[in-house]
C-alpha atoms as a PDB file:
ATOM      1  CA  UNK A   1       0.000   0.000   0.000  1.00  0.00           C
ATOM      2  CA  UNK A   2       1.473   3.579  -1.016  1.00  0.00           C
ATOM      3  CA  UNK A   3       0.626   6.725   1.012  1.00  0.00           C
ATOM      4  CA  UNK A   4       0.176  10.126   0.218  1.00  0.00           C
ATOM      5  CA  UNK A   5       3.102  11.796   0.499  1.00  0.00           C
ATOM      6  CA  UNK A   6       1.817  14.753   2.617  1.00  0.00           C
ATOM      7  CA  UNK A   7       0.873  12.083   5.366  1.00  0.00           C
ATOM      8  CA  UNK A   8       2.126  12.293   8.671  1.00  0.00           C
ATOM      9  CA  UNK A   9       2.806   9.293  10.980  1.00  0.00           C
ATOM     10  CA  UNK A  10      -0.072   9.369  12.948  1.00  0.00           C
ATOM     11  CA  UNK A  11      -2.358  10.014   9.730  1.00  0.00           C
ATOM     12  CA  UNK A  12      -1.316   6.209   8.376  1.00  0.00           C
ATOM     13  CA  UNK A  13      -3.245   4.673  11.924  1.00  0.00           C
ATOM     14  CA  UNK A  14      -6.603   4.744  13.274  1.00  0.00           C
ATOM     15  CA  UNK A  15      -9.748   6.272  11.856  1.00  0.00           C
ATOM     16  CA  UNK A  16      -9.675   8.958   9.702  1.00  0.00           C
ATOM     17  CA  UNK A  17     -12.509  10.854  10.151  1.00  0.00           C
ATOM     18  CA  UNK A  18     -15.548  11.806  11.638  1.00  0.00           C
ATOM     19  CA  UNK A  19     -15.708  11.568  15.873  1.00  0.00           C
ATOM     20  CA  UNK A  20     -12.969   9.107  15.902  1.00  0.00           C
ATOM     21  CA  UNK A  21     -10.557  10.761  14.135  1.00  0.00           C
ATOM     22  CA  UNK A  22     -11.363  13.717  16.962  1.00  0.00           C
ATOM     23  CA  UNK A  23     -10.537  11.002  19.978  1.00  0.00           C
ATOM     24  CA  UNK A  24      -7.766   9.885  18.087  1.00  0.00           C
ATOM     25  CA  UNK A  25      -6.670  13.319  17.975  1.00  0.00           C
ATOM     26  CA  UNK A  26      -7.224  13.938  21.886  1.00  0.00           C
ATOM     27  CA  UNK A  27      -5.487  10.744  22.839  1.00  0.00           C
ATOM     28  CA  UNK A  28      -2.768  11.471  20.866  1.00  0.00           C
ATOM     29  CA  UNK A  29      -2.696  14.965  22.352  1.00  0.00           C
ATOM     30  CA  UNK A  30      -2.723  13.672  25.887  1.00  0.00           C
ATOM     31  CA  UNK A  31       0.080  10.998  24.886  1.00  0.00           C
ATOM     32  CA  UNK A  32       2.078  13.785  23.596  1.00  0.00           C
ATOM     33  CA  UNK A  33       2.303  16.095  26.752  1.00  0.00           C
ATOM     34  CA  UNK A  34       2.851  12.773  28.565  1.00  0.00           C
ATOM     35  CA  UNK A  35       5.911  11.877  26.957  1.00  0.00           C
ATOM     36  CA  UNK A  36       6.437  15.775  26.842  1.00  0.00           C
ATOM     37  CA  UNK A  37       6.861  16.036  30.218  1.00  0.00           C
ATOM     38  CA  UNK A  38       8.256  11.948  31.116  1.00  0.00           C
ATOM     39  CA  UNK A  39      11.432  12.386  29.020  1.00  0.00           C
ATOM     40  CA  UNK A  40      11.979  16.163  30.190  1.00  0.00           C
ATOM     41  CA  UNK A  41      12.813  14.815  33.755  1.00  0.00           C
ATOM     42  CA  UNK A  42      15.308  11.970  32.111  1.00  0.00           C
ATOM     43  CA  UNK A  43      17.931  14.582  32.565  1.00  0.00           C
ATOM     44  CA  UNK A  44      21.744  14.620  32.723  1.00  0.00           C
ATOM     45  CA  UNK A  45      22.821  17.891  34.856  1.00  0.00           C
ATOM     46  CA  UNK A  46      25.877  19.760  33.337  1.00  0.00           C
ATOM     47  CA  UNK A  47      26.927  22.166  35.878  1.00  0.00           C
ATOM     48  CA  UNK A  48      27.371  25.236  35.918  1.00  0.00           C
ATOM     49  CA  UNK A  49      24.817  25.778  33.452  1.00  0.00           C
ATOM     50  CA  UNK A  50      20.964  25.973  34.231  1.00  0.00           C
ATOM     51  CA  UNK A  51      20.200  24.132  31.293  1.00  0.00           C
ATOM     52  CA  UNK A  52      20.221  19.850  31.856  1.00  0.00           C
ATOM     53  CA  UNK A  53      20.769  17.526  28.665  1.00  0.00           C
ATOM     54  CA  UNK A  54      17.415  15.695  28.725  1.00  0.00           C
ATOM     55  CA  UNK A  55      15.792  13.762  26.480  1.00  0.00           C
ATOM     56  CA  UNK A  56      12.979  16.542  25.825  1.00  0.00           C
ATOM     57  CA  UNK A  57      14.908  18.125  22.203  1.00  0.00           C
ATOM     58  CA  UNK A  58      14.368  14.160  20.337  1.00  0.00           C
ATOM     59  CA  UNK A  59      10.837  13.511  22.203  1.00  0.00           C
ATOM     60  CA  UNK A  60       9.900  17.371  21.051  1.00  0.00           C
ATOM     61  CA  UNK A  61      11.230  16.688  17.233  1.00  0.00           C
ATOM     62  CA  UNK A  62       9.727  13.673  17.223  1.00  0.00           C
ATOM     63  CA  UNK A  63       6.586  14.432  18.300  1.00  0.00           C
ATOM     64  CA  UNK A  64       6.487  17.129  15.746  1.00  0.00           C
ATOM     65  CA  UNK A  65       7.481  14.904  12.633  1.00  0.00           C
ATOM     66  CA  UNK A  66       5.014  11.995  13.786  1.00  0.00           C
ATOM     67  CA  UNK A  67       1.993  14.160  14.364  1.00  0.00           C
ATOM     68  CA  UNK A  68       2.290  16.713  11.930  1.00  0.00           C
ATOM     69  CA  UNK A  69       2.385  20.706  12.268  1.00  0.00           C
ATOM     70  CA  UNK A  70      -1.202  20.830  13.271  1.00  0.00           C
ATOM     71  CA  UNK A  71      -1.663  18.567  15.925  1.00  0.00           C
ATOM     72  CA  UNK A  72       2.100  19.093  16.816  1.00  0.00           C
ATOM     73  CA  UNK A  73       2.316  21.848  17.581  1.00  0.00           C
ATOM     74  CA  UNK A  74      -1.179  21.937  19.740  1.00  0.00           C
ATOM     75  CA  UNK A  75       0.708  19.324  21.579  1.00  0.00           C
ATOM     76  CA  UNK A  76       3.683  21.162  22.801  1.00  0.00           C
ATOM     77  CA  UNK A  77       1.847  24.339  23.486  1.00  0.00           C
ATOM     78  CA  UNK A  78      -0.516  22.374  25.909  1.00  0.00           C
ATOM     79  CA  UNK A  79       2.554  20.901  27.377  1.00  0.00           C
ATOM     80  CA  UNK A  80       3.626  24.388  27.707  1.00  0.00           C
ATOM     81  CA  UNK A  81       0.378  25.614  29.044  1.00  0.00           C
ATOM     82  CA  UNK A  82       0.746  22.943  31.041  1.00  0.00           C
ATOM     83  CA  UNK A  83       3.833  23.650  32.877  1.00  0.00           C
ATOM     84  CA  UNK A  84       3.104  27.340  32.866  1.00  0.00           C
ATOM     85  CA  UNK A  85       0.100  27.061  35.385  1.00  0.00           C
ATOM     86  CA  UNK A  86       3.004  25.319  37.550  1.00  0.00           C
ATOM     87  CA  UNK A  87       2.888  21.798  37.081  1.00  0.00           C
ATOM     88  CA  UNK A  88       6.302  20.255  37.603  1.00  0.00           C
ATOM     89  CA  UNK A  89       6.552  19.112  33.942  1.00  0.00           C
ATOM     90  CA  UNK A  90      10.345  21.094  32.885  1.00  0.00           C
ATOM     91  CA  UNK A  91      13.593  19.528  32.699  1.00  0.00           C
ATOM     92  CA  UNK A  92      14.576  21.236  35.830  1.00  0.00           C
ATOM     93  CA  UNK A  93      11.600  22.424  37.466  1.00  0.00           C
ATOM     94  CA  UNK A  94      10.330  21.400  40.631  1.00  0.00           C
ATOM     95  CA  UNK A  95       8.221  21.786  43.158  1.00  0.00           C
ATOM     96  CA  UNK A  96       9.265  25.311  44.348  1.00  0.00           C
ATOM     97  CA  UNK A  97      10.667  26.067  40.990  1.00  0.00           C
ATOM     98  CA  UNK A  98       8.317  25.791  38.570  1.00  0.00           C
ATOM     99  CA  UNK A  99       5.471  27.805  36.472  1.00  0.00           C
ATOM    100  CA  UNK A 100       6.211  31.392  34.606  1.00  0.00           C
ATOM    101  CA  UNK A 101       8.951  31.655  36.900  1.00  0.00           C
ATOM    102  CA  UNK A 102      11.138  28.808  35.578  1.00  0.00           C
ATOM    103  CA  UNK A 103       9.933  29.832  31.429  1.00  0.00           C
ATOM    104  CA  UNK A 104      11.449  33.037  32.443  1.00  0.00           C
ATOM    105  CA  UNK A 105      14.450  31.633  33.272  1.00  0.00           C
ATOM    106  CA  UNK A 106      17.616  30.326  32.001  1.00  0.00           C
ATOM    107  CA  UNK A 107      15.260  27.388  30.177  1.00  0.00           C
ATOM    108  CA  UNK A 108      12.347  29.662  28.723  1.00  0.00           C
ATOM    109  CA  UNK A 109      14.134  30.324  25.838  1.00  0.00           C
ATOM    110  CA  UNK A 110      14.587  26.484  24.687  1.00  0.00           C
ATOM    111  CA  UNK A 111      11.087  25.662  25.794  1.00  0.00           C
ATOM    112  CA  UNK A 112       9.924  28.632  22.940  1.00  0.00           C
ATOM    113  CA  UNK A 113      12.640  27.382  20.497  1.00  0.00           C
ATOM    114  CA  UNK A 114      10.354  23.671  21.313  1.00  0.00           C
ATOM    115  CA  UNK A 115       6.995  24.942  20.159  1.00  0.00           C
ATOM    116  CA  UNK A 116       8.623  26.814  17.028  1.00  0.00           C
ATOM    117  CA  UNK A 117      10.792  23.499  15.835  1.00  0.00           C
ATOM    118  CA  UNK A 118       7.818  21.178  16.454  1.00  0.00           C
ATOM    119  CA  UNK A 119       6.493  23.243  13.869  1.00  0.00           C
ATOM    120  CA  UNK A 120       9.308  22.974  11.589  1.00  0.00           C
ATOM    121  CA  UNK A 121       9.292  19.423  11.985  1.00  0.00           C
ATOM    122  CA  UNK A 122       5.765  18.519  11.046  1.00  0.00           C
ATOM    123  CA  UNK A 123       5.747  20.956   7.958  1.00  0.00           C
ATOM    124  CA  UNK A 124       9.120  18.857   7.052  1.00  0.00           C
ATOM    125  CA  UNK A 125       7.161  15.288   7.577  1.00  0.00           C
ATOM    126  CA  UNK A 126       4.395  17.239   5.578  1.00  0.00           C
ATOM    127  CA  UNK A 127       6.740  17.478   3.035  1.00  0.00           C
ATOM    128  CA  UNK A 128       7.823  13.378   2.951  1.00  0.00           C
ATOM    129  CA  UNK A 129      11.339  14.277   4.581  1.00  0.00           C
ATOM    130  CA  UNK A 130      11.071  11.515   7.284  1.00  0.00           C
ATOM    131  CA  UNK A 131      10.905   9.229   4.811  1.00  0.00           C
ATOM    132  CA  UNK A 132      14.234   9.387   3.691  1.00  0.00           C
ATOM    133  CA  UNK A 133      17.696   9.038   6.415  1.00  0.00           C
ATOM    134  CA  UNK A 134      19.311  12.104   4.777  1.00  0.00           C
ATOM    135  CA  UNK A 135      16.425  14.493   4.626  1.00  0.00           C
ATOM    136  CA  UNK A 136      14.794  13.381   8.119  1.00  0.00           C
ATOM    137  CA  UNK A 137      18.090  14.289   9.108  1.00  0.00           C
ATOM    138  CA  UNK A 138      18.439  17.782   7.873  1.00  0.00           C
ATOM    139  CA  UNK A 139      14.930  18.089   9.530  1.00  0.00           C
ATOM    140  CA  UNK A 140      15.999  17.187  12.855  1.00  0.00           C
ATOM    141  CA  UNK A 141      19.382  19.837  12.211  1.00  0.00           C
ATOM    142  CA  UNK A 142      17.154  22.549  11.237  1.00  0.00           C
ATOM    143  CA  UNK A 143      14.708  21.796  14.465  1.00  0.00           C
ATOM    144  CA  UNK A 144      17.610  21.681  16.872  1.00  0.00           C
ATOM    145  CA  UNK A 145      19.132  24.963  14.981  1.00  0.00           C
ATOM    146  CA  UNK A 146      15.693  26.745  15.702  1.00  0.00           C
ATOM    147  CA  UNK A 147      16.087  25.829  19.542  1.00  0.00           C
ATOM    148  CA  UNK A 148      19.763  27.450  19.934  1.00  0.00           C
ATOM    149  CA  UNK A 149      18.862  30.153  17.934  1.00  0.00           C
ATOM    150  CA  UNK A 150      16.007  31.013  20.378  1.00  0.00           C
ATOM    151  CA  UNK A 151      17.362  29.562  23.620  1.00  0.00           C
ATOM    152  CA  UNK A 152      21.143  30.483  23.558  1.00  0.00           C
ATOM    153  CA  UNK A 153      20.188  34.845  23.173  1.00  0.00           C
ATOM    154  CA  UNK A 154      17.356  34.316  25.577  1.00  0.00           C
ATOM    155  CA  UNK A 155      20.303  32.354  28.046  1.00  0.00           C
ATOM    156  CA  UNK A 156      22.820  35.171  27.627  1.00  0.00           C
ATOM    157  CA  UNK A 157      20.132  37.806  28.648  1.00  0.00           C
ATOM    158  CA  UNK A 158      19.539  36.145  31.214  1.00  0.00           C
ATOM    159  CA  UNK A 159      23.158  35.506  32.373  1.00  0.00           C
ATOM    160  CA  UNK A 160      23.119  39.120  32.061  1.00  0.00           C
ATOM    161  CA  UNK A 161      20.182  40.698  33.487  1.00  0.00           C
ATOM    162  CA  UNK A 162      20.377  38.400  36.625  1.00  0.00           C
ATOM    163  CA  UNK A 163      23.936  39.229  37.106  1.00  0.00           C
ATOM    164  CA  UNK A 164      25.560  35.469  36.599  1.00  0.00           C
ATOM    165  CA  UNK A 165      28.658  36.890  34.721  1.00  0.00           C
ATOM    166  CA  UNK A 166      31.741  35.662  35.912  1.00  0.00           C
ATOM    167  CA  UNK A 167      34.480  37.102  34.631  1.00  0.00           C
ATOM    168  CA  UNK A 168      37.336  34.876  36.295  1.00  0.00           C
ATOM    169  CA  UNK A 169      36.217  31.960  34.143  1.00  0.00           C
ATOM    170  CA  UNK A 170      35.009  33.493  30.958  1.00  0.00           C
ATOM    171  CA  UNK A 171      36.233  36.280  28.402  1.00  0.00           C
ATOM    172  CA  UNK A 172      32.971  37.822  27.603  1.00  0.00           C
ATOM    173  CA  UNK A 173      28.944  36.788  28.575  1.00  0.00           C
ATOM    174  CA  UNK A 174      28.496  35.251  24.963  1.00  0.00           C
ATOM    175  CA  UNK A 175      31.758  32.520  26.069  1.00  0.00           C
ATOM    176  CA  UNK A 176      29.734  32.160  29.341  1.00  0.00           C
ATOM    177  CA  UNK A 177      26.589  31.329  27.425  1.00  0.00           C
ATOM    178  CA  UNK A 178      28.112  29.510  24.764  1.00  0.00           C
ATOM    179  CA  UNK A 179      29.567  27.250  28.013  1.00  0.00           C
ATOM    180  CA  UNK A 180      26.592  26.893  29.611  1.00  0.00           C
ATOM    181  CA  UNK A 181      23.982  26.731  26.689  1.00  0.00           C
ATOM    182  CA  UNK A 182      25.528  25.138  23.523  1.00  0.00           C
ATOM    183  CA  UNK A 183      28.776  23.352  24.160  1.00  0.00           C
ATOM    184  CA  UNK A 184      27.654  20.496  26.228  1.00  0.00           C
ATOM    185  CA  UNK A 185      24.788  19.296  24.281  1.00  0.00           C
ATOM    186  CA  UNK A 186      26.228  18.942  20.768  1.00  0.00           C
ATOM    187  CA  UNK A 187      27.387  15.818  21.025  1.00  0.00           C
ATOM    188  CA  UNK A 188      23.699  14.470  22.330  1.00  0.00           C
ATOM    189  CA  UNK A 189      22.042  16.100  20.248  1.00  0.00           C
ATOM    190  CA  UNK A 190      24.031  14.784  17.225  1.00  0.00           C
ATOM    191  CA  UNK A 191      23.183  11.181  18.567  1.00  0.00           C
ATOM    192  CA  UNK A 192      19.745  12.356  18.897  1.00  0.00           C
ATOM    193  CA  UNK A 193      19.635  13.380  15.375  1.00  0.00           C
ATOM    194  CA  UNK A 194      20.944  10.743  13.981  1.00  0.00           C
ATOM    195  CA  UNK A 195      18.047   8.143  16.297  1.00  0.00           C
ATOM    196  CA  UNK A 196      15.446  10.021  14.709  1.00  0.00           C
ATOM    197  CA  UNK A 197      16.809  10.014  11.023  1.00  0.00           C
ATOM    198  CA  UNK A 198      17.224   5.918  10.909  1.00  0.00           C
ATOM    199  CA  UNK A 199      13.810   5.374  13.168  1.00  0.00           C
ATOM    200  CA  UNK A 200      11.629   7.208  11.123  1.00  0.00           C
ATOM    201  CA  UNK A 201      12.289   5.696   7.840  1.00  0.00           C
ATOM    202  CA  UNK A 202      12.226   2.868   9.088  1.00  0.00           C
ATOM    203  CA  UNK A 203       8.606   3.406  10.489  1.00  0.00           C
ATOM    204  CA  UNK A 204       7.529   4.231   7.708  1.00  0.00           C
ATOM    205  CA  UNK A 205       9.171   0.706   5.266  1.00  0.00           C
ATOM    206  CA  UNK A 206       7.385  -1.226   8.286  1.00  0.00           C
ATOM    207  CA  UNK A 207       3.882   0.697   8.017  1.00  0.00           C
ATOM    208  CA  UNK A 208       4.098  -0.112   3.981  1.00  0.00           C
ATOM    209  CA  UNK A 209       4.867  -3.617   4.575  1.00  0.00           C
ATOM    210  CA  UNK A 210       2.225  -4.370   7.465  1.00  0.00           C
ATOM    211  CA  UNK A 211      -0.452  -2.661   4.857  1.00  0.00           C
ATOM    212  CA  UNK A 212       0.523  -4.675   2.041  1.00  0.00           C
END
C-alpha cells in the first residue's frame, strides 16, 4: 500500500474521520504532553549551566514529525500551558521552581525554540522528509538549529540581566553562554539526530509492509 506523500505518521493509523478521528486526535494529544513532560525529567545535569541535557529536544522533534504541524504543535503548546500554570513538567523544574517563573528563566528560551521546531518538523514530515535518512536528518538539524537560535540569546540575557557573569572563568557573557547553553549538548544532540533520522524511515518501510 502507497501513502500520500503529505501524510504524517499518525495520519497512516486509526480512523480517519468523523468523531474518531477527533478522539484519536485527543489521545494522541494527551500521549504527547505525557511523553512531553516523562522524558523532560530523564535529565543529565551539566553544571554550571541551568540548562540539563534531557531527552525533551528528540521527544519534542519527534513528536512534531510523527503528528504533523497541526496537531504538533497543539501538543507542545498544551505541554507548555501545562507547565506554565506550575505543574512540575520542565527539565529542571520542581516543586518550588516551577510555572512562569522557571519559562522566564535560564530554560524559557529552549522551551519557545520547542513549540517553534515542532512546527518545523511537522511541515518537514508534511513534506515526505522523514521518509528518507538524509532528509529526516536535515529536519531534525534545522529543528535543533531553531532551539539554539532562540534559547542560547534568551540564556545570555539572562546571564546578564540576573547578574551570573563571571568574569574569572570566561572572556565575555556570549563565552559564558556559549559554556553553559551550547557546548555540552552537541554531542547528544548529534546522537539524537541521527536516532530520529534511521527510526523514522524505518517506520515508515514497516507501516508499507504491514499494509501490504
Amino acid at each position: 500500500m502507497t501513502y500520500a506523500k503529505d501524510m504524517v505518521l499518525q495520519e497512516a493509523f486509526g480512523p480517519s474521520e468523523g468523531a474518531m478521528l477527533w478522539v484519536k486526535r485527543v489521545t494522541l494529544l494527551v500521549a504527547g504532553v505525557i511523553i512531553l513532560a516523562t522524558t523532560a525529567k530523564i535529565t543529565v545535569p551539566v553544571y554550571p549551566s541551568p540548562v540539563p541535557i534531557s531527552l525533551a529536544t528528540l521527544s519534542v522533534l519527534s513528536l512534531g514529525a510523527a503528528y504533523g504541524p497541526r496537531l504538533g504543535l497543539a501538543t507542545i503548546l498544551s505541554y507548555l500551558a501545562i507547565g506554565a500554570l506550575g505543574f512540575n513538567v520542565f527539565a529542571s523544574s520542581t516543586a518550588e521552581f516551577n510555572g512562569l517563573e522557571y519559562i522566564m528563566a535560564g530554560s524559557g528560551g529552549y522551551l519557545i525554540g520547542y513549540a517553534v521546531a515542532t512546527l518545523a518538523l511537522g511541515l518537514a514530515a508534511r513534506a515526505g522528509w522523514d521518509r528518507s535518512v538524509l532528509r529526516m536528518a536535515g529536519a531534525m538539524l534545522i529543528g535543533n538549529v531553531i532551539v539554539y537560535l532562540i534559547g542560547v540569546p534568551w540564556l545570555h540575557g539572562f546571564i546578564a540581566t540576573e547578574g551570573l557573569f563571571d568574569q574569572t572563568a570566561y572572556s565575555s557573557h556570549w563565552a559564558q553562554t556559549m559554556a553553559w547553553g551550547v557546548t555540552p549538548y552537541l554531542i547528544g544532540d548529534a546522537i539524537k539526530l541521527g536516532i530520529a533520522a534511521l527510526i523514522f524511515p524505518m517506520v515508515w518501510k514497516l507501516v508499507g509492509s504491514a499494509r501490504t
